[in-house]
Protein backbone atom coordinates (compact mmCIF):
# COMPACT_ATOMS: atom_id res chain seq x y z
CA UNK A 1 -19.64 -10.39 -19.11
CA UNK A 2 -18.11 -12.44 -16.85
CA UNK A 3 -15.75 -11.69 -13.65
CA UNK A 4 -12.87 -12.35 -15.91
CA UNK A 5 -13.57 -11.06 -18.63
CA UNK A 6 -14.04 -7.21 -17.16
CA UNK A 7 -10.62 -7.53 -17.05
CA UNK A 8 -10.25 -7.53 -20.67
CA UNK A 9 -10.90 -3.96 -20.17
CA UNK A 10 -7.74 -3.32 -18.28
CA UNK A 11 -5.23 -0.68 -19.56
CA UNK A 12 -2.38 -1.36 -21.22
CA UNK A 13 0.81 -3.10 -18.59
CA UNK A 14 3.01 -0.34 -17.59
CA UNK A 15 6.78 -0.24 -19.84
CA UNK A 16 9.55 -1.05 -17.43
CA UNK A 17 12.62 0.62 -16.73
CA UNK A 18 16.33 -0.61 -17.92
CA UNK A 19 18.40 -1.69 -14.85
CA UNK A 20 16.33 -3.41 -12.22
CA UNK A 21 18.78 -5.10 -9.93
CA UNK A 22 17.88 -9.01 -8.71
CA UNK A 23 19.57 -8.19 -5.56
CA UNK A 24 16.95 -5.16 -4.34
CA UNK A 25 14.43 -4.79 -6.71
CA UNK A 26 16.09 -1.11 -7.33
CA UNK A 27 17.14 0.36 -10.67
CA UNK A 28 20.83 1.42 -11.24
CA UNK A 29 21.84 4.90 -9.56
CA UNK A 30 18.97 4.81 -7.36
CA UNK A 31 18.80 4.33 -3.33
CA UNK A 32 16.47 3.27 -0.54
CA UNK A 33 16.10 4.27 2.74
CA UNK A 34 14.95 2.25 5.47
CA UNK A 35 15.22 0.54 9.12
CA UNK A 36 17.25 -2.29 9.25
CA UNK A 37 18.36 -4.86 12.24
CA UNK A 38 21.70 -6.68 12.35
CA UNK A 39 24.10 -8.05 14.46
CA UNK A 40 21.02 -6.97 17.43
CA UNK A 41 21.04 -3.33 16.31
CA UNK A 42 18.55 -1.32 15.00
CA UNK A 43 18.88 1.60 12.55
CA UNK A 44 18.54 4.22 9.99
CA UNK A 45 19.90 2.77 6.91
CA UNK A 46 20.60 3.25 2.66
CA UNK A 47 20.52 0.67 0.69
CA UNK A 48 22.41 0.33 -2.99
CA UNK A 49 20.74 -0.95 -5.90
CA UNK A 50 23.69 -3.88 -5.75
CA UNK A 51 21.96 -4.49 -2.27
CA UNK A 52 25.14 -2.76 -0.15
CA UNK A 53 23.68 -0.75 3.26
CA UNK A 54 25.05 1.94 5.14
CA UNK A 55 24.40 2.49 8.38
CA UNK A 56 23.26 6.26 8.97
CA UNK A 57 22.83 6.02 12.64
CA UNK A 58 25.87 8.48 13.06
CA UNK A 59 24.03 11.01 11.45
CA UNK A 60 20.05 10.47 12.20
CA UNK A 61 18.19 8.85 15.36
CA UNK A 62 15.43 7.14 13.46
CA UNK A 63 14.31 7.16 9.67
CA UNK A 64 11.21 10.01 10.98
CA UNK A 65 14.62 12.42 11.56
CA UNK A 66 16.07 12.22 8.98
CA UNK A 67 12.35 12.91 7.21
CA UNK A 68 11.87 15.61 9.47
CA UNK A 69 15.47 17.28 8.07
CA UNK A 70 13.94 15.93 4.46
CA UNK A 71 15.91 18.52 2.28
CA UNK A 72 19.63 18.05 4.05
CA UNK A 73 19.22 14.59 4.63
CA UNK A 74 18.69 14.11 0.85
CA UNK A 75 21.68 15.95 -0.27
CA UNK A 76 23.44 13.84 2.25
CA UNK A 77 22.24 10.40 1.18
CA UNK A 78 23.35 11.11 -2.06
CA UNK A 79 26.57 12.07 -1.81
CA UNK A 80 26.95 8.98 0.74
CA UNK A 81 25.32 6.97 -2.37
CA UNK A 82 27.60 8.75 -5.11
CA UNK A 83 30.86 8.14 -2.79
CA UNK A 84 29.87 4.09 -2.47
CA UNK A 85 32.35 3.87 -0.02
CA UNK A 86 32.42 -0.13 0.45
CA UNK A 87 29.93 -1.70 3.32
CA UNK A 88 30.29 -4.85 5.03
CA UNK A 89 26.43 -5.28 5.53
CA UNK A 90 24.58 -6.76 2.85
CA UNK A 91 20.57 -5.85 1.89
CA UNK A 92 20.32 -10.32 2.04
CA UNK A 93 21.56 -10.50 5.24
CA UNK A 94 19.63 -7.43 7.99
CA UNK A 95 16.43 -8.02 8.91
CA UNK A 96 13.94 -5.31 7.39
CA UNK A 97 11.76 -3.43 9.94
CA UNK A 98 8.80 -0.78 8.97
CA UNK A 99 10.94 2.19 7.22
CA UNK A 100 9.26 4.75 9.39
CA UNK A 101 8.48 3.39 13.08
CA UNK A 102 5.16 5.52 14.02
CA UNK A 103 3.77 7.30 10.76
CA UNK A 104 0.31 8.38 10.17
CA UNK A 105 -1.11 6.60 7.72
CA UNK A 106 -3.49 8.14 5.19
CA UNK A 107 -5.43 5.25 3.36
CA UNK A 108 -6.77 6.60 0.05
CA UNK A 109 -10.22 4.23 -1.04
CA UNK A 110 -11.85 3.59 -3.79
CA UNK A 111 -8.96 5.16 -6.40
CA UNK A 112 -8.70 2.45 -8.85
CA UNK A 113 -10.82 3.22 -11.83
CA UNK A 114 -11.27 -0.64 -12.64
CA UNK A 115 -11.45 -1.75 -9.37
CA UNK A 116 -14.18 0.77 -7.84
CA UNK A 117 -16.50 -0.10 -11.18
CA UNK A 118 -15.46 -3.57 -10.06
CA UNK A 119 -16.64 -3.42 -6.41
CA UNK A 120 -20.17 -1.78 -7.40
CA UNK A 121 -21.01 -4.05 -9.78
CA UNK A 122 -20.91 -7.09 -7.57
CA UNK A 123 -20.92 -6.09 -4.06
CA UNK A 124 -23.84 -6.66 -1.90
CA UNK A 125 -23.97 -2.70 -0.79
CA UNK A 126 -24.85 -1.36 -4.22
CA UNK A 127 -27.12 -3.94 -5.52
CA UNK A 128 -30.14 -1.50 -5.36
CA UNK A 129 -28.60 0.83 -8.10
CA UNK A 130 -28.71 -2.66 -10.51
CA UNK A 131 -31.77 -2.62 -13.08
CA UNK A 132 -34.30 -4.62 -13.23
CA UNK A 133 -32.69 -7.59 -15.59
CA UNK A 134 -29.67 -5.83 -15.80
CA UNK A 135 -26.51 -8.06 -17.07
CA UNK A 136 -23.30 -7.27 -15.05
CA UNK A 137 -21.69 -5.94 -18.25
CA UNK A 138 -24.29 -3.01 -18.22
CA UNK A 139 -24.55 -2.40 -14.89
CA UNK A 140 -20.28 -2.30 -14.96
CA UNK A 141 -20.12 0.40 -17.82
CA UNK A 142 -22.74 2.33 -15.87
CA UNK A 143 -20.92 2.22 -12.63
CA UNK A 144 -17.70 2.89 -15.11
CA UNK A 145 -19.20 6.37 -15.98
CA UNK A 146 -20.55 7.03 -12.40
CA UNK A 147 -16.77 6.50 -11.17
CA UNK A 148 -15.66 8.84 -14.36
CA UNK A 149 -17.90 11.43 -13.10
CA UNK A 150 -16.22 11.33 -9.62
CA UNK A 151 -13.13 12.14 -11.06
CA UNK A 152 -14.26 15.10 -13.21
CA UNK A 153 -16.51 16.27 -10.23
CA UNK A 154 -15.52 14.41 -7.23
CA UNK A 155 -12.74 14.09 -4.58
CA UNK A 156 -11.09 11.98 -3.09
CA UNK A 157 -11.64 9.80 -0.26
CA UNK A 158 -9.41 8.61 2.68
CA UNK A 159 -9.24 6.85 6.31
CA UNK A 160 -6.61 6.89 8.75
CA UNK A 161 -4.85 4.18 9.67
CA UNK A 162 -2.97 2.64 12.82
CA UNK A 163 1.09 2.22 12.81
CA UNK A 164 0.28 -0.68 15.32
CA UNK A 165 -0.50 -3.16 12.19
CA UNK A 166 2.86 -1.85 10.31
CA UNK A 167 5.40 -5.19 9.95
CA UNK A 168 8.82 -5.24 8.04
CA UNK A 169 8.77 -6.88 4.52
CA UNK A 170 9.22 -10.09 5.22
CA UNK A 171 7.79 -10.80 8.18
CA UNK A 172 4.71 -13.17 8.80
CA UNK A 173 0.98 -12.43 8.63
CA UNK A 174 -0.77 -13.97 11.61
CA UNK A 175 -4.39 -14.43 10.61
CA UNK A 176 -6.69 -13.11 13.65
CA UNK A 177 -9.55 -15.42 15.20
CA UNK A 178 -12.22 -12.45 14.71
CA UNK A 179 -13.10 -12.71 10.61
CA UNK A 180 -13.39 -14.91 7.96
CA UNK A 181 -12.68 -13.44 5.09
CA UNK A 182 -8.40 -12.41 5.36
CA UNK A 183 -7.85 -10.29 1.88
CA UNK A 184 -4.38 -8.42 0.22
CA UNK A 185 -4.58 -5.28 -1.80
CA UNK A 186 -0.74 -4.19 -2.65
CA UNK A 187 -1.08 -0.30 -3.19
CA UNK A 188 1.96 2.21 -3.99
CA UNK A 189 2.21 4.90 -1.07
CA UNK A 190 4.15 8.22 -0.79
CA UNK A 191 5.55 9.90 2.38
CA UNK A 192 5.59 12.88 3.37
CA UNK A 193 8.40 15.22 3.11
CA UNK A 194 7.01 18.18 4.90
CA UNK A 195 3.40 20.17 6.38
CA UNK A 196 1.26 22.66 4.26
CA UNK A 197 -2.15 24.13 4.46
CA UNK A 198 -4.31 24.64 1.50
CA UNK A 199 -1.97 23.09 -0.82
CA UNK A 200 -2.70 23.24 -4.84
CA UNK A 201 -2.54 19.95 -5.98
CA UNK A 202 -0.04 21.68 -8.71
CA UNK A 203 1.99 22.35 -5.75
CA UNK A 204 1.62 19.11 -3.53
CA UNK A 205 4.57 17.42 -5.14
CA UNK A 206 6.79 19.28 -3.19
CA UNK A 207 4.94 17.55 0.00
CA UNK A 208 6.47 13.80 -1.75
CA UNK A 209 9.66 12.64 0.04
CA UNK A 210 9.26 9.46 -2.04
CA UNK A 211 7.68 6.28 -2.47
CA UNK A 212 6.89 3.20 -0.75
CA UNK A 213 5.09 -0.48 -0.91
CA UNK A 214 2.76 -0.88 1.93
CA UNK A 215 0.20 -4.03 1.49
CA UNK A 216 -2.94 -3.03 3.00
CA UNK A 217 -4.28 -6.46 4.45
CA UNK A 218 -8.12 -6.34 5.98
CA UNK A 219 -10.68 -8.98 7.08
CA UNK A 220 -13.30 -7.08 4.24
CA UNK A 221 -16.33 -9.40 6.08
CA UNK A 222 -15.68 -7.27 9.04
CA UNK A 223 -16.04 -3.80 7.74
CA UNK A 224 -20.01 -2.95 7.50
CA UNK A 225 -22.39 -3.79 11.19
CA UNK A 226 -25.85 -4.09 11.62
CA UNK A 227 -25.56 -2.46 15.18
CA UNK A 228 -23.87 0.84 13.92
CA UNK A 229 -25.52 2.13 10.68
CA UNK A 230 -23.14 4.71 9.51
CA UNK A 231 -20.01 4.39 7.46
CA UNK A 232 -17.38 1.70 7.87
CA UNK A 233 -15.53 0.13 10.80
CA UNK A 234 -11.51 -0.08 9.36
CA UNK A 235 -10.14 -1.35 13.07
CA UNK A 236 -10.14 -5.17 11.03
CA UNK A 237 -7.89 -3.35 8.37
CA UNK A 238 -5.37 -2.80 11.22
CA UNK A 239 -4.88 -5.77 12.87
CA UNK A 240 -1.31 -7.07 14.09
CA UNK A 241 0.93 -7.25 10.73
CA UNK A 242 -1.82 -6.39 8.18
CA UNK A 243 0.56 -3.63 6.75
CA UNK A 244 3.74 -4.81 5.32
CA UNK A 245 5.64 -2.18 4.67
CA UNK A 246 9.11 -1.92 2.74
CA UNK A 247 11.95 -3.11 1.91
CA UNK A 248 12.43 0.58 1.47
CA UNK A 249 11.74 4.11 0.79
CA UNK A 250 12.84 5.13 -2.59
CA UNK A 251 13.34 8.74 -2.90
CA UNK A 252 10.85 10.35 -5.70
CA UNK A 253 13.25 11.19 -8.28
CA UNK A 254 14.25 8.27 -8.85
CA UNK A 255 10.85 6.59 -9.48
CA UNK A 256 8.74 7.56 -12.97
CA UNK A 257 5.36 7.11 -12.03
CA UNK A 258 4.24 5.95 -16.17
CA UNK A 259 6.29 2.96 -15.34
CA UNK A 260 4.94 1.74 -12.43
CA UNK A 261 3.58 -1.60 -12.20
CA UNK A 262 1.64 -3.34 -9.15
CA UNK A 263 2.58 -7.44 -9.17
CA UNK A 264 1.56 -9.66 -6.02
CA UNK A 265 1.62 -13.27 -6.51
CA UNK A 266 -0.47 -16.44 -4.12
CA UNK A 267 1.66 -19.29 -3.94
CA UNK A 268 3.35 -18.47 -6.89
CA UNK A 269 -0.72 -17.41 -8.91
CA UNK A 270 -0.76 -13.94 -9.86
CA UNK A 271 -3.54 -11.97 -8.07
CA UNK A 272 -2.53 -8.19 -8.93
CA UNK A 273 -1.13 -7.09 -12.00
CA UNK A 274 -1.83 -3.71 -12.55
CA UNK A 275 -0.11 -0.42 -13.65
CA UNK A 276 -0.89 2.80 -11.44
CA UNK A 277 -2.09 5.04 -14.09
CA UNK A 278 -5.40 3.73 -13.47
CA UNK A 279 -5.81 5.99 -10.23
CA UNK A 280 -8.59 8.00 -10.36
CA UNK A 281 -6.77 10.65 -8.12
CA UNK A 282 -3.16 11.14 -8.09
CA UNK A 283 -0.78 10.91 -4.95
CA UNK A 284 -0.64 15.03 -5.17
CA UNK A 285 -4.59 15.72 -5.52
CA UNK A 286 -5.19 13.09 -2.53
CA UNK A 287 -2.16 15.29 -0.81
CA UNK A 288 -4.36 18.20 -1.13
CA UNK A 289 -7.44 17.06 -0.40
CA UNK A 290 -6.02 16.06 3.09
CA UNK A 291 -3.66 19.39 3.54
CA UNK A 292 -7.62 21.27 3.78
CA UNK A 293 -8.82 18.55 6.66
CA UNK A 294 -5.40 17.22 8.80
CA UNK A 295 -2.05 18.53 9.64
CA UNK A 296 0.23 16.52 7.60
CA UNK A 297 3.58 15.45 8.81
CA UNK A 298 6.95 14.39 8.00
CA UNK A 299 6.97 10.47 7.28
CA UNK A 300 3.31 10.20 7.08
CA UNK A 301 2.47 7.72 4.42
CA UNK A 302 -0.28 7.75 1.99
CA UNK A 303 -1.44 4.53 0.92
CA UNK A 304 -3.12 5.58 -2.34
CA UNK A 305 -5.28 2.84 -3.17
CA UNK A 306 -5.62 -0.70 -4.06
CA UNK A 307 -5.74 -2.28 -7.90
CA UNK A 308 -7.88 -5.15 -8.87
CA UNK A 309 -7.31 -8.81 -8.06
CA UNK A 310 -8.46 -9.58 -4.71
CA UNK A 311 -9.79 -12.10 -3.06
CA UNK A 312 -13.64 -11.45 -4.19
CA UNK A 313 -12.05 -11.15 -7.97
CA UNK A 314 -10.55 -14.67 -7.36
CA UNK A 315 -13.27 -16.85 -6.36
CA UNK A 316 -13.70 -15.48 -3.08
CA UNK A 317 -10.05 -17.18 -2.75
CA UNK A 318 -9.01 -15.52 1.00
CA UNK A 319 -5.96 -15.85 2.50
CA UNK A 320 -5.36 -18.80 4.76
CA UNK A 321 -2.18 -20.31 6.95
CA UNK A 322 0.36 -21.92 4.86
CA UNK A 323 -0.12 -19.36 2.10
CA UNK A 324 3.01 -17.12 0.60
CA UNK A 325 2.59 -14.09 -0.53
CA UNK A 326 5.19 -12.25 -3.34
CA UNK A 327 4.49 -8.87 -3.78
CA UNK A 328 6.69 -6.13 -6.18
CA UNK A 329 6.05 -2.80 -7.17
CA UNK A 330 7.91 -1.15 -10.01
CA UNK A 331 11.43 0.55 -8.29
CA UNK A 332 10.33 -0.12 -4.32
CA UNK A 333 11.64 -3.27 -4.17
CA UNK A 334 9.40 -7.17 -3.28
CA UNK A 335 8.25 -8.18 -0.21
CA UNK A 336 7.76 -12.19 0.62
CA UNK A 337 5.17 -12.99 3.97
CA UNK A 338 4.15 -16.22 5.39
CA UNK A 339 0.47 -16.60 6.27
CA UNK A 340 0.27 -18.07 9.57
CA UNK A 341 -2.16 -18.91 12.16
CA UNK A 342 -2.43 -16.72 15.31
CA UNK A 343 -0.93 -18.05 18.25
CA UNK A 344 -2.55 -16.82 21.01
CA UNK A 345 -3.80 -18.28 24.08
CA UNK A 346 -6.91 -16.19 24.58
CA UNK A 347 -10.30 -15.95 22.69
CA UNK A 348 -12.89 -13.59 21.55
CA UNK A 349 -15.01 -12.08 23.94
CA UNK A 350 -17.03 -10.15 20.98
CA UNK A 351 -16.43 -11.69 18.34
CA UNK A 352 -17.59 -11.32 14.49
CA UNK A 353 -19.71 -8.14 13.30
CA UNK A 354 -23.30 -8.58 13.75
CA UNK A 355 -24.08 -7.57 9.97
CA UNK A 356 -27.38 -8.32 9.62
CA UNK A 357 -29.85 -8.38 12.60
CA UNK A 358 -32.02 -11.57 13.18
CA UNK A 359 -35.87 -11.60 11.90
């Protein structure tokens, strides 16, 4: 069984819903919220599915108020939605910033049931669990059933990540100096709506404000070192711009989660095409997993997981200046970032991981 041909296994595309508009990316009746810059000013804004935006700066500081005030500010927004007033900006013409300025981010790993079987079957770490002999198609249906059995028995798994490498929608993606190997996984995140402690996972719904495309860039040769033996290192997963977030927030009832399909195209290629069910844990388990080990917050965002279709799945195809990317996820909207050299004037003083000690 070849690379390619695992994804013959893949489950089924996810339907799509009636009313998509070209001008957002968001169905009829439905809203986004977001930061937006125009005419030199920043601010809270909505955006219409027919791509109008209102300004809500006379009525919240910042995008983290108004999820800190989560329940008022939604009846709010909607009634400012329902009334459609008439808006001289336009969704084409502001410049889209991260829709929440300073979140925590809480990076779910390892939650795509193709993509984890994927990952085990070729990747150098787990090459001592392969048989003697072995062909990758049995060693992938045994690591299929080993990631089946994490689900039934398992938890799930996330790291934390840095607000510093949060960029709007649209901006650029400066490649760093430090790492060779520059990769995309487009992943479907929720934010938070509120705290808990101890949360059922029946219950964590209520934590969901709504929903949100965040790609989670990394340089994935600069994760494991020979001169620290335990766990990972995720600082090359937050480098400048190696989360682009946005356009928008879409608030959670407006977004049906059997629908929901992951697209992100390389110079026009399609990379990702995947639909969400495939998640091993849903947004509201991974929710309470984390309400027994952090405080959560309003406007946190949990990335939860990445699809197949990255760069290893490609022919070790990595990103590299001059590349576009084109990323949509079903009801939140597309995203279009240059790849671009780093301009910088300085140099490493470190350097790449040291992965594998010299003899």
């Amino acid at each position: 069984m070849s690379k390619s041909t695992l994804h013959d296994l893949k489950p089924k595309p996810a339907p799509q819903p009636e009313g998509i508009h070209v001008a957002t990316g968001l169905i009829k009746g439905s809203f986004g919220i977001g930061t937006y810059r125009a005419h030199g000013k920043v601010f809270a804004g909505l955006v219409q599915a027919d791509g109008g935006v209102y300004d809500l700066s006379a009525h919240y500081a910042d995008t983290l108020a108004l999820f800190e005030d989560w329940d008022r500010a939604l009846d709010l927004l909607a009634d400012i939605s329902a009334k459609d007033a008439g808006t001289d900006l336009r969704f084409a013409d502001v410049e889209c910033l991260p829709p929440v300025s300073r979140p925590n981010m809480l990076c779910a790993g390892s939650n795509y049931r193709q993509h984890v079987a994927e990952m085990m079957t070729y990747n150098k770490f787990n090459q001592d669990k392969r048989l003697p002999g072995e062909s990758d198609e049995s060693f992938f249906l045994r690591n299929l059933e080993e990631v089946d059995r994490r689900a039934r028995e398992g938890m799930p798994f996330f790291w934390t990540g840095l607000h510093s490498s949060l960029c709007g929608a649209n901006d650029e993606i400066p490649l760093p100096l430090v790492g060779e190997h520059p990769d995309w996984e487009l992943e479907f995140a929720a934010v938070v709506a509120r705290t808990g402690r101890y949360i059922r996972p029946e219950d964590a719904g209520d934590l969901i404000a709504g929903y949100v495309m965040v790609n989670d860039l990394g340089t994935v040769d600069e994760f494991r070192r020979a001169d620290v033996r335990w766990g990972h290192d995720w600082v090359s997963k937050h480098q400048p711009n190696f989360k682009p977030a946005g356009p928008f927030i879409v608030p959670k009832q407006f977004v049906d989660r059997s629908k929901v399909q992951i697209r992100m195209k390389l110079n026009g290629e399609i990379m990702q095409d995947w639909p969400i069910s495939d998640m091993i844990f849903e947004p509201e388990q991974i929710l309470s997993y984390a309400s027994e080990r952090i405080r959560l917050m309003p406007g946190d965002f949990l990335l939860t997981g990445s699809p197949p279709g990255n760069g290893a799945m490609h022919n070790n195809r990595w990103m590299r200046p001059g590349d576009v990317l084109e990323s949509e996820i079903t009801y939140l909207g597309r995203q279009t970032n240059k790849v671009v050299a780093e301009d910088t004037q300085g140099k490493p003083t470190y350097g790449p991981f040291i992965t594998e000690w010299a003899e």
